[in-house]
Protein backbone atom coordinates (compact mmCIF):
# COMPACT_ATOMS: atom_id res chain seq x y z
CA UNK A 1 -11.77 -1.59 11.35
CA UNK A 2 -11.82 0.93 14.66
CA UNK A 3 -13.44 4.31 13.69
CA UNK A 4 -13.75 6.24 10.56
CA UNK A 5 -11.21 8.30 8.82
CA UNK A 6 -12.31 11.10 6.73
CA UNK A 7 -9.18 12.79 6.20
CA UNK A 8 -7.43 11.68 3.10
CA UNK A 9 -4.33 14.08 3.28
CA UNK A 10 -1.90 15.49 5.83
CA UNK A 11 -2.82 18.67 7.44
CA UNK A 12 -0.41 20.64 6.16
CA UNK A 13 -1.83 19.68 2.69
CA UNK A 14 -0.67 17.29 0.99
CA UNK A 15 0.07 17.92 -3.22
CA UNK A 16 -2.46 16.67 -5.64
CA UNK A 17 -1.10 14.79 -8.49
CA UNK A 18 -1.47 13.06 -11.43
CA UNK A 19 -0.80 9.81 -9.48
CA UNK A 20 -3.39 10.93 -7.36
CA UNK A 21 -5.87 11.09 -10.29
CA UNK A 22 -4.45 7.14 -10.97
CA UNK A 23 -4.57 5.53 -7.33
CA UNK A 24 -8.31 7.40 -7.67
CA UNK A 25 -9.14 5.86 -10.93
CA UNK A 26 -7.58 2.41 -9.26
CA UNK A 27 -9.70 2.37 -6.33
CA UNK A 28 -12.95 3.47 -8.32
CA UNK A 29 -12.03 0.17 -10.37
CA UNK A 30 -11.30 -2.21 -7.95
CA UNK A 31 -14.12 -1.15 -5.95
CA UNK A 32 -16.19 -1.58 -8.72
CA UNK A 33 -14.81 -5.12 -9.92
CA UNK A 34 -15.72 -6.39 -6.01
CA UNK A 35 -19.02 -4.91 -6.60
CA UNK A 36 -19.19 -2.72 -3.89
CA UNK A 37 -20.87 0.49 -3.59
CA UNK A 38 -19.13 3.43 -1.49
CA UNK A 39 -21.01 2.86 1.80
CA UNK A 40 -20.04 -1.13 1.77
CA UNK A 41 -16.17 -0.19 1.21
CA UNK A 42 -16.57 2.77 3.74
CA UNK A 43 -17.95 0.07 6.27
CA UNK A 44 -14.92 -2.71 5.44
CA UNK A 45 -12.48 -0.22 5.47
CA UNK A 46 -13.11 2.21 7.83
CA UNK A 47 -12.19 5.12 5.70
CA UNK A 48 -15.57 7.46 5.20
CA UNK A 49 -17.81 7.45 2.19
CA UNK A 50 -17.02 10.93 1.42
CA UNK A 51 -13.20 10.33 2.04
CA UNK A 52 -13.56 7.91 -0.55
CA UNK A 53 -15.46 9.50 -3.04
CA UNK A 54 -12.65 12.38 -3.06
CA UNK A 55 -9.87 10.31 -3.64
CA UNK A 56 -11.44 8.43 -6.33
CA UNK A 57 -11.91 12.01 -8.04
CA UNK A 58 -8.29 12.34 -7.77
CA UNK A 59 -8.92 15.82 -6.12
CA UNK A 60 -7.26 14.63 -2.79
CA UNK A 61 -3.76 13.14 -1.81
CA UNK A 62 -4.96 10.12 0.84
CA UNK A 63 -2.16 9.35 3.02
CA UNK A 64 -0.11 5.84 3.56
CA UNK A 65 -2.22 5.06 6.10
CA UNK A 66 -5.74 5.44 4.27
CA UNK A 67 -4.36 3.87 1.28
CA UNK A 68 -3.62 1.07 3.27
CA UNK A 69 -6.89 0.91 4.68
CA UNK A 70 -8.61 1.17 1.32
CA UNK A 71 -6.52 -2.04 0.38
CA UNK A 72 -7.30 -4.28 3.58
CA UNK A 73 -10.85 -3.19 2.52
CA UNK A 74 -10.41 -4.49 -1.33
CA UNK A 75 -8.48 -6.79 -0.23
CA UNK A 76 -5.74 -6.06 -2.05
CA UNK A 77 -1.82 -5.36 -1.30
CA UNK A 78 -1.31 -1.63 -1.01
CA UNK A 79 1.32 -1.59 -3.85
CA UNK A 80 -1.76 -2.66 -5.82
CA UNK A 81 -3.61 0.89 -5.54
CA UNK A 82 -0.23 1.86 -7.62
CA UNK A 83 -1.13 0.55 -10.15
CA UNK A 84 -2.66 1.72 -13.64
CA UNK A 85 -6.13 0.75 -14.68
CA UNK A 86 -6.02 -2.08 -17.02
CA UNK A 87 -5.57 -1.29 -20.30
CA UNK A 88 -6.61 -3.32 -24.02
CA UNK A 89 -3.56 -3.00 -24.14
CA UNK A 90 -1.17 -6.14 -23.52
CA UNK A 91 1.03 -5.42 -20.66
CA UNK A 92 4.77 -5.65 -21.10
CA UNK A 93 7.03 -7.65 -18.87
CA UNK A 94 9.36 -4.89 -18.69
CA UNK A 95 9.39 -1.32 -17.08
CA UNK A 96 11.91 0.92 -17.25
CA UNK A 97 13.18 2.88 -14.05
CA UNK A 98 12.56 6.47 -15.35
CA UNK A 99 8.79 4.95 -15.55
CA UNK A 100 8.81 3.95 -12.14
CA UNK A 101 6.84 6.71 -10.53
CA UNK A 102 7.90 7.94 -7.19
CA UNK A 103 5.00 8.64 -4.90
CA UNK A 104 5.49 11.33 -1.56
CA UNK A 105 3.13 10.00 1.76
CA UNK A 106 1.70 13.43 2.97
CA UNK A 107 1.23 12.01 6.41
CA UNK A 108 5.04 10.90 6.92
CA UNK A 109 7.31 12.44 3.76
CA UNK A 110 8.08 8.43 3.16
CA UNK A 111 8.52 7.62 -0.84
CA UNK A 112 8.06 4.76 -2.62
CA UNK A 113 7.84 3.07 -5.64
CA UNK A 114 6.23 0.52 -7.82
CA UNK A 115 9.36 -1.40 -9.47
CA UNK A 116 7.54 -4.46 -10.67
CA UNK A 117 5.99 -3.82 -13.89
CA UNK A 118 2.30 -2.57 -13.88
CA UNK A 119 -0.72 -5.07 -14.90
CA UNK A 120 1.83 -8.10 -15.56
CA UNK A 121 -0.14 -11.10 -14.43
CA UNK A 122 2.18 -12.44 -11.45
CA UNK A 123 1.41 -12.59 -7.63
CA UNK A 124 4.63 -11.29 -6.74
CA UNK A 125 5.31 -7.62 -6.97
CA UNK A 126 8.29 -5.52 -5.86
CA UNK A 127 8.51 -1.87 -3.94
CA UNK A 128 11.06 0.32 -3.29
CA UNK A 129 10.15 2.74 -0.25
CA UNK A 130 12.39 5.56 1.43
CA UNK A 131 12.27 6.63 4.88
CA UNK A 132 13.43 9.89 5.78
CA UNK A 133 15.03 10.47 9.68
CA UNK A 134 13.57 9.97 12.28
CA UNK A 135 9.93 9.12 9.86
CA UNK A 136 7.28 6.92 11.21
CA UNK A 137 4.52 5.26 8.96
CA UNK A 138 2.08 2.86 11.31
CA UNK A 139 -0.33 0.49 9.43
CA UNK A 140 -3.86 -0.53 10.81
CA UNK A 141 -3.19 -3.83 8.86
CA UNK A 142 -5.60 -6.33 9.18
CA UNK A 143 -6.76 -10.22 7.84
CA UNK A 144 -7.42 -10.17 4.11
CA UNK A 145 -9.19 -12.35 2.74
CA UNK A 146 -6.20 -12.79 0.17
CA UNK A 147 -3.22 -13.98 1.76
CA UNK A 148 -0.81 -11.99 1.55
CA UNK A 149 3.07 -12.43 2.42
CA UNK A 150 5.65 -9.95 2.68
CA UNK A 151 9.44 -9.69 2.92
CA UNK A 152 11.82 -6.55 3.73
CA UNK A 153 14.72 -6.12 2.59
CA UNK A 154 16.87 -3.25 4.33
CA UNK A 155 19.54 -1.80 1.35
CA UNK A 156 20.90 1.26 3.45
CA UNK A 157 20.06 2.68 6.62
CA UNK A 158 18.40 1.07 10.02
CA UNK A 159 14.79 0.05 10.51
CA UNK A 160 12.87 -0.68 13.02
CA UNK A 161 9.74 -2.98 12.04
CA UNK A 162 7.04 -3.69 14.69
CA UNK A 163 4.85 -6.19 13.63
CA UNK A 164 1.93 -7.05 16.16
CA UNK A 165 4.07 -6.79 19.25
CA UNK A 166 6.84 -8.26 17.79
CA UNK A 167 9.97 -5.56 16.68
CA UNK A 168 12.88 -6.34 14.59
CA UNK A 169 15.65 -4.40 14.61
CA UNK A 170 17.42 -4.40 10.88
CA UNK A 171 20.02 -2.74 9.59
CA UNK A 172 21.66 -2.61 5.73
CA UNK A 173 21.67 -6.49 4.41
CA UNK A 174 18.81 -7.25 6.67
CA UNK A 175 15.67 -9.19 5.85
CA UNK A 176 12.46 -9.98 7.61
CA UNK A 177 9.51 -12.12 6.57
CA UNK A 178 5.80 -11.65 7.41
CA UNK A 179 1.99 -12.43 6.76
CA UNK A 180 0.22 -9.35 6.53
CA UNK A 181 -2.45 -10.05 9.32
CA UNK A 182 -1.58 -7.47 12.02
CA UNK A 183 -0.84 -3.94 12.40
CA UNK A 184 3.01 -2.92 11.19
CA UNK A 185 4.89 0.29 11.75
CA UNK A 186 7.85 0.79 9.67
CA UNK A 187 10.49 3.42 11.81
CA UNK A 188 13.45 4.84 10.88
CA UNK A 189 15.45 5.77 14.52
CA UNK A 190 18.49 7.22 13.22
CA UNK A 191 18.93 10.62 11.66
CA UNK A 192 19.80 9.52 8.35
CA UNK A 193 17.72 8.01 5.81
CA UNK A 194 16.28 4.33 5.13
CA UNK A 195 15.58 2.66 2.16
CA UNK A 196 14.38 -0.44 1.91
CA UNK A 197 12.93 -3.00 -0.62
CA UNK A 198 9.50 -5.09 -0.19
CA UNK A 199 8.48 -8.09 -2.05
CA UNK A 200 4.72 -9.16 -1.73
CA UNK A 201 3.44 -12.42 -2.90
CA UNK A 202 -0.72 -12.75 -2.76
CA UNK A 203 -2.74 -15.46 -2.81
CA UNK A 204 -5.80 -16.55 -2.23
CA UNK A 205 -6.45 -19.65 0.27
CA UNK A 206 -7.38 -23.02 -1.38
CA UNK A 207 -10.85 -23.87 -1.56
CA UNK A 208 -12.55 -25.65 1.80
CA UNK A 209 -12.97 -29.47 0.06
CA UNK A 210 -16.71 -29.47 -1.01
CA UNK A 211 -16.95 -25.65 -2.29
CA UNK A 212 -18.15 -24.78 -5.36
């Protein structure tokens, strides 16, 4: 990762939530599960220690952006940070839509959603994002050591996707497939808005023959 980012929220100020308390609590776990201490995720994601440390209080609303950073540096898919901490509770292979919580990026006014149910055990997972007129969101995306593949779906509206130095230009019906290995900006050019579903699938590589 190029540089450190210590701000977690747009400038204007971006609304603490109780999802923010959640993608906190999500980070603080994941981060934990991998074993890593703040300055080792600060150093594989980019984002600074004290950036961190604030969003996993839940008293700061990180932008798309650092979120995405965050899960390049868990290696993780970004819908992941979405999700609840585990529970004892078994997970249920259902969720209804008025439990599928709408989240607002402070940095762009995008909106998405988690619309695959939370904690199932499944690589695939789907989300639901909106993009207002004229809205850009640019991802530092980089290698994971998950793989992770991706596929957009346009429902309504035009998109332009850039992915490395590659752009697509989609419109309603539209659908574009990807490894998430290089920096992607999602733009909406027209002055209505987009929305847009994307299906992740992640995996991790097979084993080099002699591993153990």
């Amino acid at each position: 990762m190029s540089g450190m980012v210590d701000d977690t929220t747009d400038r204007t100020g971006g609304e603490v939530t109780d999802l923010s308390a959640r993608i906190g609590a999500r980070v603080r776990q994941l981060r934990t599960d991998h074993g890593y201490s703040l300055d080792v995720l600060a150093a594989r994601s980019g984002v600074s220690r004290s950036a961190i440390s604030t969003i996993e209080r839940g008293t700061a609303s990180p932008t798309a952006v650092v979120l995405e950073r965050l899960a390049t540096g868990l290696d993780v898919p970004l819908a992941s940070l979405f999700d609840p901490v585990p529970s004892v509770d078994a997970p249920s292979p259902v969720v209804r839509q008025a439990d599928q919580e709408w989240w607002r990026d402070p940095g762009s006014g995008y909106r998405r959603r988690n619309v695959s149910p939370p904690a199932w055990p499944s690589p695939i997972r789907i989300v639901e994002s909106v993009l207002t007129a004229y809205a850009t969101v640019a991802y530092e995306t980089a290698e994971r050591d998950v793989e992770i593949h991706q596929q957009v779906w346009v429902l309504a509206g035009w998109l332009d996707l850039t992915v490395g130095s590659e752009t697509h230009h989609l419109g309603a019906g539209d659908c574009v497939a990807m490894r998430l290995d290089r920096p992607i900006t999602f733009h909406n050019a027209s002055a209505t808005r987009t929305r847009y579903a994307v299906v992740i699938v992640s995996e991790r590589p097979p084993a080099r023959r002699g591993s153990t």
